[in-house]
PDB file of N, CA and C in Angstrom:
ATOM      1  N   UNK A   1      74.860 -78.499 110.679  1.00  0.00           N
ATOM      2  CA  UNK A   1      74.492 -77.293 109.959  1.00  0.00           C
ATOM      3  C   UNK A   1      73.503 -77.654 108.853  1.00  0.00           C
ATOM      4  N   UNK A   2      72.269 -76.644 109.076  1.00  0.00           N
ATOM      5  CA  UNK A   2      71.310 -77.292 107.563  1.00  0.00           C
ATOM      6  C   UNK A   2      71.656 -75.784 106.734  1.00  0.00           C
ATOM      7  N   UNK A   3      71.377 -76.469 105.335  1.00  0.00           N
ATOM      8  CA  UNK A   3      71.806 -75.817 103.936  1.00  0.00           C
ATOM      9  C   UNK A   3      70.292 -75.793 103.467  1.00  0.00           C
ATOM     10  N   UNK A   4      70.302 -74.159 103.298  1.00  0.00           N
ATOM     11  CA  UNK A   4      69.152 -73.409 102.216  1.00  0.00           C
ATOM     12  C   UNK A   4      69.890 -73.068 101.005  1.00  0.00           C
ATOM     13  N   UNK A   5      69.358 -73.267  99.607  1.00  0.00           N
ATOM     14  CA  UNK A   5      69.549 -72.693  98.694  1.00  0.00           C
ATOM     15  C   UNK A   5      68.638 -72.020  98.270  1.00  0.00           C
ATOM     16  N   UNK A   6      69.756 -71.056  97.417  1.00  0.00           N
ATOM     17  CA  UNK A   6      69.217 -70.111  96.712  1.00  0.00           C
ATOM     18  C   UNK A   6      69.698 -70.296  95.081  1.00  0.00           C
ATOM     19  N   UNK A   7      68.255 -69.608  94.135  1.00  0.00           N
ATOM     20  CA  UNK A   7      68.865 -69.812  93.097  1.00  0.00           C
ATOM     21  C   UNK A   7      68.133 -68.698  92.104  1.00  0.00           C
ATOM     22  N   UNK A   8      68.866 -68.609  91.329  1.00  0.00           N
ATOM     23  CA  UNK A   8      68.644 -67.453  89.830  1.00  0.00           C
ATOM     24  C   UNK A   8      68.658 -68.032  88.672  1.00  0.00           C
ATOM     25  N   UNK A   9      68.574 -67.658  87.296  1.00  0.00           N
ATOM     26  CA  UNK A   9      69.044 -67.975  86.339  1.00  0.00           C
ATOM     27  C   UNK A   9      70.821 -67.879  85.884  1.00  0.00           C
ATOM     28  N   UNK A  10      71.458 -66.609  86.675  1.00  0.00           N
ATOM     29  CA  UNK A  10      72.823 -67.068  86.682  1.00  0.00           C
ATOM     30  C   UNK A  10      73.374 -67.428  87.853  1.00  0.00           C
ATOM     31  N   UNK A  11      72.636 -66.955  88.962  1.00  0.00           N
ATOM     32  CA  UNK A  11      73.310 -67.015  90.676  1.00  0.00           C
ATOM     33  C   UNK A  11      74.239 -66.036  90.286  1.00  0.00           C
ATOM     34  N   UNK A  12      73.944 -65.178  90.104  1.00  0.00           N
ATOM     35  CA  UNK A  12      74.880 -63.894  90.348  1.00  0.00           C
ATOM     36  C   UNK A  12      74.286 -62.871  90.747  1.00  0.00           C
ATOM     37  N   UNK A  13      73.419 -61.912  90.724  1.00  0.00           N
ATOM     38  CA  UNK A  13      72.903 -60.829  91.057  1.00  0.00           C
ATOM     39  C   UNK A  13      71.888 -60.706  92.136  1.00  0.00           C
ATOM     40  N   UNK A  14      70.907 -61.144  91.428  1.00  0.00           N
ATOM     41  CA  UNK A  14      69.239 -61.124  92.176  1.00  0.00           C
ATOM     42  C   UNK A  14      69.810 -62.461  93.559  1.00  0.00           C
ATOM     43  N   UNK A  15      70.080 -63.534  92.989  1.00  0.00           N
ATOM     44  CA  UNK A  15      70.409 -64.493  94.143  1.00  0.00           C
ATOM     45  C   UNK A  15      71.377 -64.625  95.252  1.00  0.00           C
ATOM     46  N   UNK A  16      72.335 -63.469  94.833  1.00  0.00           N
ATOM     47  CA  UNK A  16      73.391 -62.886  96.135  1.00  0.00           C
ATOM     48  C   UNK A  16      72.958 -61.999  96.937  1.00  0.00           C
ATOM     49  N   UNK A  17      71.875 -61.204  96.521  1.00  0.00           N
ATOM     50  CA  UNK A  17      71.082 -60.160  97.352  1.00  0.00           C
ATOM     51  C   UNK A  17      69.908 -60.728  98.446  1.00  0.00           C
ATOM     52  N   UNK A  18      69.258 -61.826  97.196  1.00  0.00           N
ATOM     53  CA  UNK A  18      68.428 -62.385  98.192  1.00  0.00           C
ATOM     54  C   UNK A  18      69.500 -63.605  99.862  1.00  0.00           C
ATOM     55  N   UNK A  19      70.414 -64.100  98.997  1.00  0.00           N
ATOM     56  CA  UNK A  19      70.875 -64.851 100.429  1.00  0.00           C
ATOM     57  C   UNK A  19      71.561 -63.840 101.455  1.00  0.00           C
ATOM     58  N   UNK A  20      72.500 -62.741 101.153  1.00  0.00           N
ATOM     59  CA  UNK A  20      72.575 -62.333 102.072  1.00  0.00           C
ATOM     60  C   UNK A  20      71.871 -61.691 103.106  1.00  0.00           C
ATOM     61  N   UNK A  21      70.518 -60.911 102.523  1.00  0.00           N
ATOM     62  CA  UNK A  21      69.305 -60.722 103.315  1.00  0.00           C
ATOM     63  C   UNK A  21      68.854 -61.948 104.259  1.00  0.00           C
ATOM     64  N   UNK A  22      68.735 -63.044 103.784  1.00  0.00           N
ATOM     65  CA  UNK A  22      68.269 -64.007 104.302  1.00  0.00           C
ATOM     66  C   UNK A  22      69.418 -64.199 105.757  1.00  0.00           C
ATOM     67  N   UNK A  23      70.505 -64.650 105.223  1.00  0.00           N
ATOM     68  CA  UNK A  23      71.581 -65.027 106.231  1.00  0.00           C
ATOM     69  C   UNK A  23      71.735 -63.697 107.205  1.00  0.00           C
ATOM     70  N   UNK A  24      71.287 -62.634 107.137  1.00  0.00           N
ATOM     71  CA  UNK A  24      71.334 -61.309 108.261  1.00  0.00           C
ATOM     72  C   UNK A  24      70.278 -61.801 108.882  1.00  0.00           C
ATOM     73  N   UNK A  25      69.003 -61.464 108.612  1.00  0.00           N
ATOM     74  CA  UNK A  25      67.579 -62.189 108.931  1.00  0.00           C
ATOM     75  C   UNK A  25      67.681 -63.454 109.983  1.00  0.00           C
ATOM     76  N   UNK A  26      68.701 -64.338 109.460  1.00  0.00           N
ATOM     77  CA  UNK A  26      68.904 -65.497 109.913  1.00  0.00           C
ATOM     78  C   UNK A  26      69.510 -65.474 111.088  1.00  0.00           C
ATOM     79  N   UNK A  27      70.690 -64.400 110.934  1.00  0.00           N
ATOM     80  CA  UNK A  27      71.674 -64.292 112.223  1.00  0.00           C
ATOM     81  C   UNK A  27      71.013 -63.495 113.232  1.00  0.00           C
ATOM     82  N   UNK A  28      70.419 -62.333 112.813  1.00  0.00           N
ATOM     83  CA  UNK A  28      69.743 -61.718 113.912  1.00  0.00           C
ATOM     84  C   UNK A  28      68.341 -62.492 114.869  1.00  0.00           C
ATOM     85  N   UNK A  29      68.254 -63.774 113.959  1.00  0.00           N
ATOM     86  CA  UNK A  29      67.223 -64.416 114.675  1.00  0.00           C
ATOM     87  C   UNK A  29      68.139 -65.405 115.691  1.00  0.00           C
ATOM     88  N   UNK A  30      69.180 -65.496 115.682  1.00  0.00           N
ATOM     89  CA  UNK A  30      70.325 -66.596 116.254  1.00  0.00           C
ATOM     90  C   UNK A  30      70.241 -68.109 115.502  1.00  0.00           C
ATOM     91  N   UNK A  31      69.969 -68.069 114.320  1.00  0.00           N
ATOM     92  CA  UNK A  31      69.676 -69.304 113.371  1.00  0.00           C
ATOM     93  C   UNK A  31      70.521 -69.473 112.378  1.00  0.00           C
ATOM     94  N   UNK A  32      72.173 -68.862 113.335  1.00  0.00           N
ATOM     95  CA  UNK A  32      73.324 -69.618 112.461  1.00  0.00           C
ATOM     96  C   UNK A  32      73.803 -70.591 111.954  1.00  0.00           C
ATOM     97  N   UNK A  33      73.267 -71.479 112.312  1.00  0.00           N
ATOM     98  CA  UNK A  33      73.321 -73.029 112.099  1.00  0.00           C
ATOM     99  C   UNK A  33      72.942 -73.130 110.614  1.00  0.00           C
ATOM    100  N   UNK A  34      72.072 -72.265 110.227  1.00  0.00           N
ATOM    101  CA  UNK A  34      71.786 -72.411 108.912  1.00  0.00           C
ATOM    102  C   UNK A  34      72.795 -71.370 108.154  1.00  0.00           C
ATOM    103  N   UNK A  35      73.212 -72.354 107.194  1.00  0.00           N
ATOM    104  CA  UNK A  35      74.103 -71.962 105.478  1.00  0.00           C
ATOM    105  C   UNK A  35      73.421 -71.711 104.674  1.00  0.00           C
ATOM    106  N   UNK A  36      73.564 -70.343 103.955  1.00  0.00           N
ATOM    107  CA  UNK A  36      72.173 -69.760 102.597  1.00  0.00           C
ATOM    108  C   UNK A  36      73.415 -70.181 101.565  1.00  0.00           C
ATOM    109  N   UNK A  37      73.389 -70.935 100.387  1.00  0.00           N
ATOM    110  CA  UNK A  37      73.951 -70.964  99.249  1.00  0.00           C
ATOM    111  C   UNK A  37      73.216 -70.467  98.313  1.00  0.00           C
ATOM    112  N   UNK A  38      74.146 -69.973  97.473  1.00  0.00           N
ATOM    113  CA  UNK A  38      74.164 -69.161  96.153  1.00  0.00           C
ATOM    114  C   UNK A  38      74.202 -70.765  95.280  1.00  0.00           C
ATOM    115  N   UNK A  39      73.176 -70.987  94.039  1.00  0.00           N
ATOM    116  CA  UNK A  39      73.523 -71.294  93.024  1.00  0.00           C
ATOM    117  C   UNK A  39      72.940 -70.922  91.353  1.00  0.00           C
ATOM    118  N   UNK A  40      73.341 -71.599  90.667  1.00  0.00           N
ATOM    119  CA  UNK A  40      72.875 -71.344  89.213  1.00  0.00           C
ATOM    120  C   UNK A  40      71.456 -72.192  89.457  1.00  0.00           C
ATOM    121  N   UNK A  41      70.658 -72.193  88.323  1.00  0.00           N
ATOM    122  CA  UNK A  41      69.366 -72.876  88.090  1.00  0.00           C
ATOM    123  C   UNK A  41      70.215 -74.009  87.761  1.00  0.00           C
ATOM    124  N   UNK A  42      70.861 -74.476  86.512  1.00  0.00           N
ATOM    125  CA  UNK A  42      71.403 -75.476  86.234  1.00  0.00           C
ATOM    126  C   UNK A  42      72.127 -76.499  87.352  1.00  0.00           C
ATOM    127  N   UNK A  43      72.402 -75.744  88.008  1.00  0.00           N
ATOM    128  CA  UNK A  43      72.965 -76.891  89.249  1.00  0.00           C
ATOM    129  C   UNK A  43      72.104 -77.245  90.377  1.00  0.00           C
ATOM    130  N   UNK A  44      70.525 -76.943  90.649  1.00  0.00           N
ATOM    131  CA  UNK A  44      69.715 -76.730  91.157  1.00  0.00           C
ATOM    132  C   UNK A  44      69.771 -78.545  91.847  1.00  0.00           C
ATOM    133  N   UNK A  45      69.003 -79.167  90.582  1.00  0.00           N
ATOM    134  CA  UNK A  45      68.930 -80.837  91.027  1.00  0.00           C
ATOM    135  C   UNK A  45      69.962 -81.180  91.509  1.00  0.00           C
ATOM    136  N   UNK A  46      71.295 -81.327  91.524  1.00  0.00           N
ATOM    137  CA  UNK A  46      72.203 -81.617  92.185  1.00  0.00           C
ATOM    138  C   UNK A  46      72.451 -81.433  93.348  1.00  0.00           C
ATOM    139  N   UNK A  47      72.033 -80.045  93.647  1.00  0.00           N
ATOM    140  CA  UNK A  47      72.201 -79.231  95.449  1.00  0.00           C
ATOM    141  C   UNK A  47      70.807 -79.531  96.061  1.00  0.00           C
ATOM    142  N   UNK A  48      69.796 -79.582  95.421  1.00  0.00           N
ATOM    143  CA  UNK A  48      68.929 -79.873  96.389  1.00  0.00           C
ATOM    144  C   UNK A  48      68.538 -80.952  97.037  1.00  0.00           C
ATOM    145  N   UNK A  49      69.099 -82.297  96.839  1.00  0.00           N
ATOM    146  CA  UNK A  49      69.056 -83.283  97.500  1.00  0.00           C
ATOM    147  C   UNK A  49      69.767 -83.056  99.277  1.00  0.00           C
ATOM    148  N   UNK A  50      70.670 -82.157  99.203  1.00  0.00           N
ATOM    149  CA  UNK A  50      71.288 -81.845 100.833  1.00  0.00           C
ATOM    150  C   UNK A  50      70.804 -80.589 101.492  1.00  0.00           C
ATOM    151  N   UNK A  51      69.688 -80.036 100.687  1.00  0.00           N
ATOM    152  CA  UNK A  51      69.369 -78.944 100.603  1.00  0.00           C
ATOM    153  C   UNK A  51      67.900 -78.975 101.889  1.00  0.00           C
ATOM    154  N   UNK A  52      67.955 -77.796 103.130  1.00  0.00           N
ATOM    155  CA  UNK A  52      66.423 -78.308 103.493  1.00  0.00           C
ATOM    156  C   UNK A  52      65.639 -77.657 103.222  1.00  0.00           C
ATOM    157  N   UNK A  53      65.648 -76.382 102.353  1.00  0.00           N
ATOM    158  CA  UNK A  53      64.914 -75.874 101.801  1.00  0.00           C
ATOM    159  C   UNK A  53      65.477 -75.374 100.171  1.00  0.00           C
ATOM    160  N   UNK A  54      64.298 -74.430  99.572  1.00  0.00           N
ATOM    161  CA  UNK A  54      64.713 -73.760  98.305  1.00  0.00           C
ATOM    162  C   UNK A  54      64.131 -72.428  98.608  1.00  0.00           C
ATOM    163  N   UNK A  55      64.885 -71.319  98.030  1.00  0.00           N
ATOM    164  CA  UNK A  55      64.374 -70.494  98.343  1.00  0.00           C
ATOM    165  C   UNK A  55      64.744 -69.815  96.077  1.00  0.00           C
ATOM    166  N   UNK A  56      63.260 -69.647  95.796  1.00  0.00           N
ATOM    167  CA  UNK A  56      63.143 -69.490  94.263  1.00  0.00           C
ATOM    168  C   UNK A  56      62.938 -68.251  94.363  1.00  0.00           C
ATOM    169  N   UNK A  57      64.025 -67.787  92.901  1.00  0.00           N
ATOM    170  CA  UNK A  57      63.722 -66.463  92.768  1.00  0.00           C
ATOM    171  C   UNK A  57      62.811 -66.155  91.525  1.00  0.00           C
ATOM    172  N   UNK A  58      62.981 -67.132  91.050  1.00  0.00           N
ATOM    173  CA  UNK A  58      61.894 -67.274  89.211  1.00  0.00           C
ATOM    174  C   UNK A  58      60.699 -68.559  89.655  1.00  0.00           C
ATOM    175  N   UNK A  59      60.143 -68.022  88.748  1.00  0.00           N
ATOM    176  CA  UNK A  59      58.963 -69.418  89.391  1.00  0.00           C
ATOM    177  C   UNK A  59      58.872 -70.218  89.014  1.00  0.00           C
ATOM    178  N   UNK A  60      58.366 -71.258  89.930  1.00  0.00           N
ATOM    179  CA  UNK A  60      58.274 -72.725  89.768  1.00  0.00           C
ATOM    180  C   UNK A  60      57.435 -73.538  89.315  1.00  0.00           C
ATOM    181  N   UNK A  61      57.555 -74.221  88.435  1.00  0.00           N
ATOM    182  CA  UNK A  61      56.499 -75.236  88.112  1.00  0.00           C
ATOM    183  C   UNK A  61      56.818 -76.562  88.527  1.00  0.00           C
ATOM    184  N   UNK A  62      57.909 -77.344  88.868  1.00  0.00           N
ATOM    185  CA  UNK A  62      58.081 -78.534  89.435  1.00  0.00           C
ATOM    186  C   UNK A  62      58.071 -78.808  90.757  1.00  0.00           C
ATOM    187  N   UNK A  63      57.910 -79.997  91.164  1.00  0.00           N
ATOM    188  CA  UNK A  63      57.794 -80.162  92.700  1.00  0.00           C
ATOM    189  C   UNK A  63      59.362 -81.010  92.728  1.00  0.00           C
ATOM    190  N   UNK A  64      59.355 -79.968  94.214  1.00  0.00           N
ATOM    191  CA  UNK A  64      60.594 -80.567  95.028  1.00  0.00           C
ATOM    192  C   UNK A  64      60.816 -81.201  96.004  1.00  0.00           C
ATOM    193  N   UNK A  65      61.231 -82.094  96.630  1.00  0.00           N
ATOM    194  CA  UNK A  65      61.653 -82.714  97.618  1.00  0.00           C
ATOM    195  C   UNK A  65      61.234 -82.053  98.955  1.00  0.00           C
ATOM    196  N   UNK A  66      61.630 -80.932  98.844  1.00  0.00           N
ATOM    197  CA  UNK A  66      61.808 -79.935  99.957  1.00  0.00           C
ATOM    198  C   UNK A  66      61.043 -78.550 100.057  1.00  0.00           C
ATOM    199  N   UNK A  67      60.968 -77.914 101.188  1.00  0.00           N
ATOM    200  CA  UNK A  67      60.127 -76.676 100.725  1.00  0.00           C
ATOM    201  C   UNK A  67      60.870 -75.799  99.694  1.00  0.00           C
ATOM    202  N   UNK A  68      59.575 -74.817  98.677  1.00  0.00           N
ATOM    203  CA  UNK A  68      60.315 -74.032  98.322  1.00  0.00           C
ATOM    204  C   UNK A  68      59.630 -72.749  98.831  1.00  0.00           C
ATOM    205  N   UNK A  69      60.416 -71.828  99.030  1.00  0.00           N
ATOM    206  CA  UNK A  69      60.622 -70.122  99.409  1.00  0.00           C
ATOM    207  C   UNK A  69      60.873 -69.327  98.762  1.00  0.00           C
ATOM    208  N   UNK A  70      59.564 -68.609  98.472  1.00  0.00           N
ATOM    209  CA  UNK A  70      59.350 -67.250  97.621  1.00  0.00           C
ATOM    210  C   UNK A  70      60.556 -66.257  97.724  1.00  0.00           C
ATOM    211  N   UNK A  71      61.317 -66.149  97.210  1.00  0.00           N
ATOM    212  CA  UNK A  71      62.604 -65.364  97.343  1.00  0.00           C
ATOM    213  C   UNK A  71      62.148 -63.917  97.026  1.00  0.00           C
ATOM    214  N   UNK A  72      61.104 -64.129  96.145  1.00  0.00           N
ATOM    215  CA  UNK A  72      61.212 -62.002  95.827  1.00  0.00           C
ATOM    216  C   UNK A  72      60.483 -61.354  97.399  1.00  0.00           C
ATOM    217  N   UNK A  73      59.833 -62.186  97.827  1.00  0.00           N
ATOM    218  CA  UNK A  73      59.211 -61.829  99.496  1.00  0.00           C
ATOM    219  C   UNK A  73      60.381 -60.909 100.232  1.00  0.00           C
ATOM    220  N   UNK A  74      61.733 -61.321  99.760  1.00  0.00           N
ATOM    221  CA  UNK A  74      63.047 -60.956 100.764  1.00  0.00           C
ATOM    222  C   UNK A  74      63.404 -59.758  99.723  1.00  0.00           C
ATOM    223  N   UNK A  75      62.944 -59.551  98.523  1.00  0.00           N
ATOM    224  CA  UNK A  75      63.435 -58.734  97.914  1.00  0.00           C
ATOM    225  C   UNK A  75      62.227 -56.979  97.917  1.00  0.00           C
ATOM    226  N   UNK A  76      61.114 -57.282  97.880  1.00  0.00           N
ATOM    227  CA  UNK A  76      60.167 -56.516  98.123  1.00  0.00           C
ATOM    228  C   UNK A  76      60.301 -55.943  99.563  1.00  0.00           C
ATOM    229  N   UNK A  77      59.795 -56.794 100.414  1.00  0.00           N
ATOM    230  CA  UNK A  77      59.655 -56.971 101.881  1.00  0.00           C
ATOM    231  C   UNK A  77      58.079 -57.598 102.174  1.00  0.00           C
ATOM    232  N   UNK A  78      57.605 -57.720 101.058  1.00  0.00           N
ATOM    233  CA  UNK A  78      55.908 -58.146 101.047  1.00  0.00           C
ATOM    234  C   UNK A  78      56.057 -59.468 101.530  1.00  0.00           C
ATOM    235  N   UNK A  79      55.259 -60.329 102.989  1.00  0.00           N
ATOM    236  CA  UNK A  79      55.372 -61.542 102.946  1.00  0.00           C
ATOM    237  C   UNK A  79      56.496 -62.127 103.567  1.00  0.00           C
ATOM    238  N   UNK A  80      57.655 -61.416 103.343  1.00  0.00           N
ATOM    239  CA  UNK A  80      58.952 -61.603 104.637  1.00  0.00           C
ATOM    240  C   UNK A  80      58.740 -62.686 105.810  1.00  0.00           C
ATOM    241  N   UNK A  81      58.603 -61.622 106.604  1.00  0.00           N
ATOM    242  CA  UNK A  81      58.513 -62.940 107.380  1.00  0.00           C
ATOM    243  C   UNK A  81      58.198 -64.089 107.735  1.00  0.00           C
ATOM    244  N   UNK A  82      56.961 -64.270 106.776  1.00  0.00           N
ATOM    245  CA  UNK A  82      55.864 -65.875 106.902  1.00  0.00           C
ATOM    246  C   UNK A  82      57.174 -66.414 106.154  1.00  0.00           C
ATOM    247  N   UNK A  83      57.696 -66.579 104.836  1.00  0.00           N
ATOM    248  CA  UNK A  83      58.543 -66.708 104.454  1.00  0.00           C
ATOM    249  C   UNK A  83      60.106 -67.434 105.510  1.00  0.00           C
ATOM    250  N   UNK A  84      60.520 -66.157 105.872  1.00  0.00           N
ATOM    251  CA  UNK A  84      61.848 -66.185 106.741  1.00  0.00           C
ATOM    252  C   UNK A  84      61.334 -67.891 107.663  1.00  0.00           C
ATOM    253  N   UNK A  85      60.133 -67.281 108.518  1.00  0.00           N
ATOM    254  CA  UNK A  85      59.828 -68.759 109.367  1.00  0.00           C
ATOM    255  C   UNK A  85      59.499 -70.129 108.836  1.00  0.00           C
ATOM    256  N   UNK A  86      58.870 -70.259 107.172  1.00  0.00           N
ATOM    257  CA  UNK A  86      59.086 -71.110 106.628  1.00  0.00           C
ATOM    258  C   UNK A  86      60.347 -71.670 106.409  1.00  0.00           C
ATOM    259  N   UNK A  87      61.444 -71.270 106.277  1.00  0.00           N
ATOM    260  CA  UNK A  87      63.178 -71.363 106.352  1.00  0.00           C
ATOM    261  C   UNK A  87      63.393 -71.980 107.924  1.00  0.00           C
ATOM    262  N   UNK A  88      62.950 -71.477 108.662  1.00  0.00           N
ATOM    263  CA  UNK A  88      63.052 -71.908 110.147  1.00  0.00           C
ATOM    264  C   UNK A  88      62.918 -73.001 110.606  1.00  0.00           C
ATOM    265  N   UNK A  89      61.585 -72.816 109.978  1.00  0.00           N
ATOM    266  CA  UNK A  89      60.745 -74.322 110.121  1.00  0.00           C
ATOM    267  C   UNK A  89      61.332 -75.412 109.580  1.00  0.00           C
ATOM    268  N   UNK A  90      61.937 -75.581 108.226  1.00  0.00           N
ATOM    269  CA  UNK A  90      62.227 -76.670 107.148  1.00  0.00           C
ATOM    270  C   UNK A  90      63.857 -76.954 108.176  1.00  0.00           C
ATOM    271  N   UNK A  91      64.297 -75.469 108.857  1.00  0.00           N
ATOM    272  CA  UNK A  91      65.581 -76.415 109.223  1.00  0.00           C
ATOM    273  C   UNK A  91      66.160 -76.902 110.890  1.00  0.00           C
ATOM    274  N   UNK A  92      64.507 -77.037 111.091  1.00  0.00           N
ATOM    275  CA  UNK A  92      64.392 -77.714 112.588  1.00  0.00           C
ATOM    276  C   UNK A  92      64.907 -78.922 112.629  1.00  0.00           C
TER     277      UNK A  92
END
C-alpha cells in the first residue's frame, strides 16, 4: 500500500475535505492501494519520509523528497485532474 499525505495548518478542516475527495477520486479510479492521510503541518517531516507523495494545502517554499500536490486543485475543481494523475503517478 503507498501513503499520500495530506496536510493543513491544523489537519482538521480544509485537510479532511481535501483527502476524502482525493480517496473517492482514488477509489473510483480502482487506486485503492493508495492511503490519503490526514496530518498537522508540524508533523509533516516525520510522515513524509514513507510518504509517496504530498498533497499541500498552504504553500510551499521547501523542497521535498517527494512530489508535492496542489491540494486547493481538489478543493476548487480547477486543475483536478492533472493533479489526481500526478498522485497516480508518484504511487506506481
Amino acid at each position: 500500500m503507498k501513503k499520500v499525505i495530506v496536510a493543513c495548518g491544523s489537519g482538521v478542516a480544509t485537510s479532511q475535505t481535501v483527502a476524502s475527495k482525493v480517496t473517492r477520486l482514488l477509489n473510483e479510479r480502482n487506486q485503492s492501494h493508495i492511503k490519503v492521510e490526514v496530518i498537522d503541518l508540524k508533523s509533516l517531516d516525520s510522515h513524509i519520509k514513507d510518504s509517496a507523495a504530498y498533497i499541500a494545502i498552504t504553500k510551499v517554499d521547501k523542497q521535498y523528497p517527494v512530489p508535492v500536490i496542489n491540494g486547493i486543485a481538489f478543493l476548487t475543481g480547477m486543475g483536478m485532474e492533472q493533479e489526481l494523475q500526478k498522485i497516480i503517478d508518484a504511487c506506481k
